[in-house]
C-alpha atoms as a PDB file:
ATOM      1  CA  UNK A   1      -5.381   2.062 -17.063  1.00  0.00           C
ATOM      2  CA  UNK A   2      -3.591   2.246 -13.436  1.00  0.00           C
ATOM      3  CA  UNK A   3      -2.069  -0.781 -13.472  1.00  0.00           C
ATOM      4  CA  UNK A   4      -0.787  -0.300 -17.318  1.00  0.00           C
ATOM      5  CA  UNK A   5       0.535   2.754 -15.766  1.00  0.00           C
ATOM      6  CA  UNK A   6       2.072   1.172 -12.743  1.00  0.00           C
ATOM      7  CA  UNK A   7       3.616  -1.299 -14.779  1.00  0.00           C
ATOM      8  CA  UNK A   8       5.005   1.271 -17.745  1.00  0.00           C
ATOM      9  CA  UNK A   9       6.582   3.455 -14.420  1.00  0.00           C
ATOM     10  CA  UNK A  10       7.924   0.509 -13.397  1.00  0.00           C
ATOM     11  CA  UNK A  11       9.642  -0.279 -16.507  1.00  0.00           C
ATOM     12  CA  UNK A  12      10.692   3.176 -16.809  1.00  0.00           C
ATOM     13  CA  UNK A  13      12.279   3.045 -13.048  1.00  0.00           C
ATOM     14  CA  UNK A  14      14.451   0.309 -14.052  1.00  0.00           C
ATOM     15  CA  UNK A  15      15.671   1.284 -18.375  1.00  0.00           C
ATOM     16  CA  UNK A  16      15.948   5.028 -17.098  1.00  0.00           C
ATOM     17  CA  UNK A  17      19.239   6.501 -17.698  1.00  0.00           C
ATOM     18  CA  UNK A  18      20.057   8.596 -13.911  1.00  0.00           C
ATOM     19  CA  UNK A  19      22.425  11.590 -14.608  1.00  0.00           C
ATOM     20  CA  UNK A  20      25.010  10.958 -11.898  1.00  0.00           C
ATOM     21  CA  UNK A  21      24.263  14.009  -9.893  1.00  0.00           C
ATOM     22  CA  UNK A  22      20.754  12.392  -9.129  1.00  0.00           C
ATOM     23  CA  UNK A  23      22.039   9.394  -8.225  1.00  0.00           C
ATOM     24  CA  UNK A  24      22.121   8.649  -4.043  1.00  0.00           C
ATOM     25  CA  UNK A  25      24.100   6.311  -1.417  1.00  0.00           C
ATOM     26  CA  UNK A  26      22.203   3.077  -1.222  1.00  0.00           C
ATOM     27  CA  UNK A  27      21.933   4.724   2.746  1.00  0.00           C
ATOM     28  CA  UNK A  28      20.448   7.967   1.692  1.00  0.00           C
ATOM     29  CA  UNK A  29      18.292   6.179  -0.902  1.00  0.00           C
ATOM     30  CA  UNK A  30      16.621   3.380   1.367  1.00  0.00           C
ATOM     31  CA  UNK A  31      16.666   6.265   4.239  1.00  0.00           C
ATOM     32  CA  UNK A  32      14.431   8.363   2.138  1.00  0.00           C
ATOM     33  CA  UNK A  33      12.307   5.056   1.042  1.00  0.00           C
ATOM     34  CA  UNK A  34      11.962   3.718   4.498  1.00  0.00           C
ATOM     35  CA  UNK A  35      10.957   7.196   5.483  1.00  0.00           C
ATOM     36  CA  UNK A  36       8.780   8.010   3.643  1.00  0.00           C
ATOM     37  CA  UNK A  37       6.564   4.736   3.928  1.00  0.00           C
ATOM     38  CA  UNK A  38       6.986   5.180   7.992  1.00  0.00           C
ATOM     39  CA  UNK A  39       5.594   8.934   7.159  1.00  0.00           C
ATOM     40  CA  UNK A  40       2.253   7.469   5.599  1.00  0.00           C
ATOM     41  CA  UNK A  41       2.071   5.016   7.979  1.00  0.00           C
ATOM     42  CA  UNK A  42       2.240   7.735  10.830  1.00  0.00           C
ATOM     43  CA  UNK A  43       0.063   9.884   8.960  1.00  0.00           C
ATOM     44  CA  UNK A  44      -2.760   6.926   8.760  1.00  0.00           C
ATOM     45  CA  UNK A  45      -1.900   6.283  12.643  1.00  0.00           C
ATOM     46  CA  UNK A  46      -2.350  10.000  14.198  1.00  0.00           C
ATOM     47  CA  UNK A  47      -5.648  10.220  11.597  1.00  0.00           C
ATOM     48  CA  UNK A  48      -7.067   6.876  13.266  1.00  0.00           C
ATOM     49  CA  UNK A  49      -6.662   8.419  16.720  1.00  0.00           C
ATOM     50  CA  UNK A  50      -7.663  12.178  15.708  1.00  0.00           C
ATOM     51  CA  UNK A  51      -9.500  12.769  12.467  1.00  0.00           C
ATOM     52  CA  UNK A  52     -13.516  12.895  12.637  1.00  0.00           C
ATOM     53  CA  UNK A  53     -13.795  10.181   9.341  1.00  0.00           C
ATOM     54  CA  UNK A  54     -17.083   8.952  10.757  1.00  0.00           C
ATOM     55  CA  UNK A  55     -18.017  12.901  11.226  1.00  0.00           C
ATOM     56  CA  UNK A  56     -16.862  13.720   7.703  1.00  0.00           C
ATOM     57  CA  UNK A  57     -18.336  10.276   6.038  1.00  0.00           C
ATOM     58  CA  UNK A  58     -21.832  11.328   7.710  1.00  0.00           C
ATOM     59  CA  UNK A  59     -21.282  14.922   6.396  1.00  0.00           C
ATOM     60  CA  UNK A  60     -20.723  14.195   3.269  1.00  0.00           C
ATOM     61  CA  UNK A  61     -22.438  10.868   1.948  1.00  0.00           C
ATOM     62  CA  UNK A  62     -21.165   7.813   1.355  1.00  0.00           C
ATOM     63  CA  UNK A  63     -21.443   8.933  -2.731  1.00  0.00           C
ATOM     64  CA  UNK A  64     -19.914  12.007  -2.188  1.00  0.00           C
ATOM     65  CA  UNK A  65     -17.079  10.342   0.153  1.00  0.00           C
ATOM     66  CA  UNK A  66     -16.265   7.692  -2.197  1.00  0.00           C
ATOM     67  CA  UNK A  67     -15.607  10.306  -5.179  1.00  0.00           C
ATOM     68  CA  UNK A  68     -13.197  12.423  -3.121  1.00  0.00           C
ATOM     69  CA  UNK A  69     -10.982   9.096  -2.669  1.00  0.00           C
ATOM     70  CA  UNK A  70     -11.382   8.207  -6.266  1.00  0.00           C
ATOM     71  CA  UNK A  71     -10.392  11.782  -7.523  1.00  0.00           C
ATOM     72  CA  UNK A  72      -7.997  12.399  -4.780  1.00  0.00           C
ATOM     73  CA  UNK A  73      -6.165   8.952  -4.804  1.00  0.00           C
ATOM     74  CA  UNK A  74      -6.055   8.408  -8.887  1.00  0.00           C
ATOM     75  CA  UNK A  75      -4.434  12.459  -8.940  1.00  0.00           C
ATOM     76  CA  UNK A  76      -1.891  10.837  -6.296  1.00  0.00           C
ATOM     77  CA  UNK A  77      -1.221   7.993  -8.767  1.00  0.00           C
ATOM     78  CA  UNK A  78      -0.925  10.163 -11.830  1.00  0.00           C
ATOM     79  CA  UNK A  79       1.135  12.675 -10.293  1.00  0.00           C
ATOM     80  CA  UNK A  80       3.674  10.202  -8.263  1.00  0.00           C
ATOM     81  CA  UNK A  81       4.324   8.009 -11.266  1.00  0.00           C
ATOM     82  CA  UNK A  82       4.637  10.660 -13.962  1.00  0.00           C
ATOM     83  CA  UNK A  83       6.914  12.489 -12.134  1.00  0.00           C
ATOM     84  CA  UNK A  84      10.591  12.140 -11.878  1.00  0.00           C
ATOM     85  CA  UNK A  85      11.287  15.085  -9.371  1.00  0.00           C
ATOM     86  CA  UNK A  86      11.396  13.926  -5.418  1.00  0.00           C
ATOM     87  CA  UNK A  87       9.212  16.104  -4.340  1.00  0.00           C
ATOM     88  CA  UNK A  88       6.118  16.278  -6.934  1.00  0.00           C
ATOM     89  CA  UNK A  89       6.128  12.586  -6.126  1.00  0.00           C
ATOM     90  CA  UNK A  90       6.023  13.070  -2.569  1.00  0.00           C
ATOM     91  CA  UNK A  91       2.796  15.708  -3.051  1.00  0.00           C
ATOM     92  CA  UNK A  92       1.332  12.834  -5.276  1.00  0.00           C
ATOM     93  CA  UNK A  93       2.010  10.277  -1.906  1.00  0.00           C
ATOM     94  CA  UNK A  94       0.032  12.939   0.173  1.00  0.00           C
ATOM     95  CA  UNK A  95      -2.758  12.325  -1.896  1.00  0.00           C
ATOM     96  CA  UNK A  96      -2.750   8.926  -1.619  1.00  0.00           C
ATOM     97  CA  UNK A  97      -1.947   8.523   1.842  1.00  0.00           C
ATOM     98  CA  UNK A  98      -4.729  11.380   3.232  1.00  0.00           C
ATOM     99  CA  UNK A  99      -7.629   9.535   1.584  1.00  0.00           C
ATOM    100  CA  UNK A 100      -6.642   6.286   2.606  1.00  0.00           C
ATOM    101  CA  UNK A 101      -6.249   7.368   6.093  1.00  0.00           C
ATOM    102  CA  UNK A 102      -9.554   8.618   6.351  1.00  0.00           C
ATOM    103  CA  UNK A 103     -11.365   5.147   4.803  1.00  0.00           C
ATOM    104  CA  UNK A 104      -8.664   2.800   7.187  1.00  0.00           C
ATOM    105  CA  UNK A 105      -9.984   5.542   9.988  1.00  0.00           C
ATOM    106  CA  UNK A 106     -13.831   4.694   9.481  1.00  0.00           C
ATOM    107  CA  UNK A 107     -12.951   0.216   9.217  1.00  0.00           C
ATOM    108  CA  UNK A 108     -10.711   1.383  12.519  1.00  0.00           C
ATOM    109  CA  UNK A 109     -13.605   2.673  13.999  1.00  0.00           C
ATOM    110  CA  UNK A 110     -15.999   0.019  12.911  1.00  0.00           C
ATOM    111  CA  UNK A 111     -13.757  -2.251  14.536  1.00  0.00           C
ATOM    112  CA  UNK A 112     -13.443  -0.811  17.638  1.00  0.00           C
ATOM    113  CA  UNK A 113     -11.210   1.330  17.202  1.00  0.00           C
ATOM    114  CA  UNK A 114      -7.104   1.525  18.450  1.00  0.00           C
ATOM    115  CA  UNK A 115      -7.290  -0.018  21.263  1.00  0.00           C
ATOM    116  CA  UNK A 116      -9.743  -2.928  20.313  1.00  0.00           C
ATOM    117  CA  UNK A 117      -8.188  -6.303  20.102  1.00  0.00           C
ATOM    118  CA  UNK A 118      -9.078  -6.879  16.392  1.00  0.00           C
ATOM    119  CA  UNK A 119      -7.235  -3.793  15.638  1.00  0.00           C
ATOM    120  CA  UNK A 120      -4.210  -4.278  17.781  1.00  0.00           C
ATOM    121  CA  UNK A 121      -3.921  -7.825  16.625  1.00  0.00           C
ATOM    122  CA  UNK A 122      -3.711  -6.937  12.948  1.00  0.00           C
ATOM    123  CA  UNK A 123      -1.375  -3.743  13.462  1.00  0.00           C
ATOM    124  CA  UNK A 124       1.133  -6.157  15.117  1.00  0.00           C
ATOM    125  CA  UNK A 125       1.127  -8.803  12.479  1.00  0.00           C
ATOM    126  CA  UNK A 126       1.087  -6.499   9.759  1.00  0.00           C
ATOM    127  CA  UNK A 127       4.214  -5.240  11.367  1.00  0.00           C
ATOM    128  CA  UNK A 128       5.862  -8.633  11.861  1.00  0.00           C
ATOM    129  CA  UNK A 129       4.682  -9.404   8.404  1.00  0.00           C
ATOM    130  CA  UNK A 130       6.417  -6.533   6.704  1.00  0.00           C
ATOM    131  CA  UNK A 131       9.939  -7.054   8.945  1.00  0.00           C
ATOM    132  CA  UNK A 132       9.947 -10.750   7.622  1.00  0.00           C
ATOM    133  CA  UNK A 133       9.020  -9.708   3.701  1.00  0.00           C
ATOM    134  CA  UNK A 134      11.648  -7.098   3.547  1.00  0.00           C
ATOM    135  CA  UNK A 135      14.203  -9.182   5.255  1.00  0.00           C
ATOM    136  CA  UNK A 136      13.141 -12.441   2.644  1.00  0.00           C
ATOM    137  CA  UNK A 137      13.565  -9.988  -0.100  1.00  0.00           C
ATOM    138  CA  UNK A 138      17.014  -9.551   0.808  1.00  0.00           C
ATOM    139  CA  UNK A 139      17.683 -12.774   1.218  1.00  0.00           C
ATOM    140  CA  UNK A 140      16.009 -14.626  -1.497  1.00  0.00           C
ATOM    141  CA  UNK A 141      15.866 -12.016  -4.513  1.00  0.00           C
ATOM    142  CA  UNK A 142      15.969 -14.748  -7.538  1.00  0.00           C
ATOM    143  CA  UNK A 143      12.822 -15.998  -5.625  1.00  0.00           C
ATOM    144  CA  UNK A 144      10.869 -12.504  -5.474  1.00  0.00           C
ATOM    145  CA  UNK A 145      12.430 -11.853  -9.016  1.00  0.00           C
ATOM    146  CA  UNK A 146      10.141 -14.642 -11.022  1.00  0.00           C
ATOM    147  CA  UNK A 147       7.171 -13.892  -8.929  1.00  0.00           C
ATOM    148  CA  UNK A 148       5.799 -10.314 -10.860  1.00  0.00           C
ATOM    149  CA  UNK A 149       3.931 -12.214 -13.258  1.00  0.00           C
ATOM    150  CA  UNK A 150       2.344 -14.565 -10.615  1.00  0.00           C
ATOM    151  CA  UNK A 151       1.734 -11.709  -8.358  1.00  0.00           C
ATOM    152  CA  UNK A 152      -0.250  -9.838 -11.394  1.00  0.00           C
ATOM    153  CA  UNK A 153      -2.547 -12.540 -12.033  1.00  0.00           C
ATOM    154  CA  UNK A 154      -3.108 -13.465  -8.209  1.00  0.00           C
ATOM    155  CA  UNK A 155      -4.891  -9.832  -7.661  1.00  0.00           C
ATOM    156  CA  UNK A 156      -6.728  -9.844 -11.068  1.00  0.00           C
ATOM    157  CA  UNK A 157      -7.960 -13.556  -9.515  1.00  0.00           C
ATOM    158  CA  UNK A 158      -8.562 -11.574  -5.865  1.00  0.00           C
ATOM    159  CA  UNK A 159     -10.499  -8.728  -7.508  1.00  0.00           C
ATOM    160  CA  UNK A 160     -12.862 -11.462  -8.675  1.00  0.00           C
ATOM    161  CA  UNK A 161     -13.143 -13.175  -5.695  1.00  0.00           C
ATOM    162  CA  UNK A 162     -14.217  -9.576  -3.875  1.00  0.00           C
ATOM    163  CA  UNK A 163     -16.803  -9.376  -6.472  1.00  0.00           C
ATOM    164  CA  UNK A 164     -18.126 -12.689  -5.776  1.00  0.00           C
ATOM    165  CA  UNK A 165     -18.004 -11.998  -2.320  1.00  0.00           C
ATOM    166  CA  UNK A 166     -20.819  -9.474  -2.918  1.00  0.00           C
ATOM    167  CA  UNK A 167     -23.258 -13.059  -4.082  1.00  0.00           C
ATOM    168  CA  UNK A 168     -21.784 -15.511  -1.889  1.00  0.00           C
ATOM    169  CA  UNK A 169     -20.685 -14.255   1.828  1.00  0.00           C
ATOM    170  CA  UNK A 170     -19.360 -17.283   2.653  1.00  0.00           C
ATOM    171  CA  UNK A 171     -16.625 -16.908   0.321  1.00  0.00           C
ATOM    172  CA  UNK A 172     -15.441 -13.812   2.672  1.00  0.00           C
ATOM    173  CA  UNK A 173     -13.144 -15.726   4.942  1.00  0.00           C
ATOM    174  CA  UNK A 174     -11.117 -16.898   2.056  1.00  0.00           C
ATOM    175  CA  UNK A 175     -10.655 -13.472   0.371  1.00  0.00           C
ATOM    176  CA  UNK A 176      -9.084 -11.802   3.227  1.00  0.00           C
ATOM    177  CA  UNK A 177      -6.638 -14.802   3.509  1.00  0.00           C
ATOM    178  CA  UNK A 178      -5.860 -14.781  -0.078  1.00  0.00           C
ATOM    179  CA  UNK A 179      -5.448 -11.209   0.022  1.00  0.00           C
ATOM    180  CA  UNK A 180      -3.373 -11.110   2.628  1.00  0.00           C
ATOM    181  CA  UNK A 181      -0.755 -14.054   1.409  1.00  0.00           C
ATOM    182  CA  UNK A 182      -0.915 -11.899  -2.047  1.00  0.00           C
ATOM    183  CA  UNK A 183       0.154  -8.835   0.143  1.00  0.00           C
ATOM    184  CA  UNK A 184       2.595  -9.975   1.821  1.00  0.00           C
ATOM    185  CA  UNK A 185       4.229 -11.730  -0.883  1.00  0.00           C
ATOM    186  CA  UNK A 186       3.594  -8.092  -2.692  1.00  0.00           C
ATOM    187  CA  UNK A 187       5.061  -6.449   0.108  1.00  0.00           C
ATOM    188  CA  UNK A 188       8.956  -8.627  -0.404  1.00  0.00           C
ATOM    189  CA  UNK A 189       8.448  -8.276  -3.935  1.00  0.00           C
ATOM    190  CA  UNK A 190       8.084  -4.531  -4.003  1.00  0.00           C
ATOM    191  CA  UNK A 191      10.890  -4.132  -1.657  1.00  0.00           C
ATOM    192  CA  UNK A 192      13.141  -6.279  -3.582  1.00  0.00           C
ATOM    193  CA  UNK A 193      12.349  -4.287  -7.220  1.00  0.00           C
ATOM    194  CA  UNK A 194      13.235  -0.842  -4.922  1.00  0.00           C
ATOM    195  CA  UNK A 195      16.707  -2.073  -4.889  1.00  0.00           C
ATOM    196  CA  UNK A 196      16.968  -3.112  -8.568  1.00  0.00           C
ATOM    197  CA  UNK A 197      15.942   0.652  -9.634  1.00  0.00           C
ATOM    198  CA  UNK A 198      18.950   3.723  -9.983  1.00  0.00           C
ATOM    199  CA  UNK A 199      19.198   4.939  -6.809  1.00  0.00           C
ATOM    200  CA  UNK A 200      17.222   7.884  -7.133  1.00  0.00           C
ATOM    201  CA  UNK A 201      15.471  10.171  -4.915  1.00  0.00           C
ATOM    202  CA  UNK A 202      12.333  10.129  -7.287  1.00  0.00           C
ATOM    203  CA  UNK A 203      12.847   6.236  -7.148  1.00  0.00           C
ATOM    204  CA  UNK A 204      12.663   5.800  -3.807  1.00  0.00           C
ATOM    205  CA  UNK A 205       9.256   8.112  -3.483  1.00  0.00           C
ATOM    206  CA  UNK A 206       7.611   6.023  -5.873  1.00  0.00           C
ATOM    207  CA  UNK A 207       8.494   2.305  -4.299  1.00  0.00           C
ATOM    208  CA  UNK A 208       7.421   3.818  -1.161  1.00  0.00           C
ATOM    209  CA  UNK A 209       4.287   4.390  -2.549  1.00  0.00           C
ATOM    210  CA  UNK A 210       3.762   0.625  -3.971  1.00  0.00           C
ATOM    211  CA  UNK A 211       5.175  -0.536  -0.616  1.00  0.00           C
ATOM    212  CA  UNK A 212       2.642   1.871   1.558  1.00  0.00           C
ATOM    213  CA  UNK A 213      -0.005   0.408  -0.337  1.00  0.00           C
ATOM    214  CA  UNK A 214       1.345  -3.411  -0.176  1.00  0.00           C
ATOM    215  CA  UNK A 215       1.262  -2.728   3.555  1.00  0.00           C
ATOM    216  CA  UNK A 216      -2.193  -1.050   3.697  1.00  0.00           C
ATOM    217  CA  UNK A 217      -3.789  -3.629   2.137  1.00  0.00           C
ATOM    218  CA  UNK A 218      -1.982  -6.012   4.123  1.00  0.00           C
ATOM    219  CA  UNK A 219      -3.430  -4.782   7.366  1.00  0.00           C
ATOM    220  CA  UNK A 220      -7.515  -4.197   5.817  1.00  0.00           C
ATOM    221  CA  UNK A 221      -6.983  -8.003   4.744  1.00  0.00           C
ATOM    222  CA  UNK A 222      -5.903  -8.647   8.611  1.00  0.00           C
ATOM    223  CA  UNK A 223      -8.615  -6.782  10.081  1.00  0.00           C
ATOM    224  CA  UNK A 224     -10.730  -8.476   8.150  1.00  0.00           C
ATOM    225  CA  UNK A 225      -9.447 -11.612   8.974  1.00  0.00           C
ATOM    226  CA  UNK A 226      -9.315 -11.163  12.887  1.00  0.00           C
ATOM    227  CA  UNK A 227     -12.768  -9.661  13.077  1.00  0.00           C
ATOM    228  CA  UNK A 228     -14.295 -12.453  11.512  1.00  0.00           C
ATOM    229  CA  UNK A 229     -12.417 -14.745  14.100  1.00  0.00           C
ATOM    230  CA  UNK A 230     -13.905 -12.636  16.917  1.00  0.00           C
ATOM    231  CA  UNK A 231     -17.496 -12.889  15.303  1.00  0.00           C
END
């Protein structure tokens, strides 16, 4: 149901017709989407270094932690892609992005935390990563514009690999690489549909939500990926 949703929001982003007083500059518009993702991103940093997650987590359960991000993240989702005011959307992003943080806090911390190599390592190359995506999305859009369909059926395949993970650990290794080249590639195709959309405030809200959660995913996939190296 979420990704028929994504996909129908999507569609709708790019067939809707924008009255002209909603439409932005193509500054103000990728202003508003670059800051919002660097506002998640923030958020998700600050919570690493200052929010109890382990605290909370042992408070609450593992059961009872998991159903706040499932409630909390699917309301985000519903809200941010139903919506076609700005600011709705960006409550629905604050639901995403708080119950994220607090998971990506708890790997952060079972990792070392901030300052641990492992951590450090993937934070950079997600960085790098994201800087090269956006900038190949720009340069090669026919490229990024026949690889949706691809994309699609390379995380469908990468759910089932994560399942299979859970009766073969060896297999481990090659899901967080697979994930991660799916990411990235997710991370210059998302950026390239952003500029396809009307140049909307809404619009940009909602493909800085996709693009948060390319990059999100990007990094667990890295993390994954370096701490296995280190073990």
């Amino acid at each position: 149901m979420g990704n028929s949703m994504t996909k129908e929001r999507k569609y709708e982003r790019l067939n809707c017709f924008a009255p002209p007083e909603k439409i932005v500059s193509e500054r103000k518009y990728n202003l508003i989407l670059g800051g919002t993702i660097l506002y998640g991103l923030l958020i998700n940093v600050l919570m690493c270094r200052y929010f109890p997650a382990v605290q909370l987590a042992e408070s609450v359960g593992t059961l009872g932690l998991f159903i706040g991000y499932i409630v909390l993240t699917i309301a985000g989702v519903v809200i941010s892609s139903t919506s076609k005011n700005a600011g709705v959307s960006f409550l629905g992003y604050n639901l995403i992005v708080l119950p994220i943080g607090v998971m990506v806090t708890i790997l952060v911390t079972a990792y070392g935390g901030l300052s641990s190599s492992v951590v450090i390592s993937a934070f950079w190359y997600t960085g790098v990563i994201t800087l090269i995506m956006c900038a190949a999305a720009a340069a090669f859009p026919r490229f990024f514009a026949r690889i949706g369909g691809f994309l699609f059926s390379a995380l469908i395949g990468l759910m089932v690999v994560g399942l299979l993970t859970w009766l073969i650990p060896g297999m481990t290794s090659f899901y967080s690489i697979a994930g991660a080249v799916i990411f990235s590639l997710y991370i210059g195709y998302d950026m390239f549909r952003s500029q396809v959309y009307p140049k909307t405030a809404d619009n940009a809200v909602d493909c800085a939500v996709d693009i948060y959660l390319d990059i999100i995913n990007l990094f667990i996939m890295l993390l994954q990926i370096f701490g296995n190296r280190d073990n």
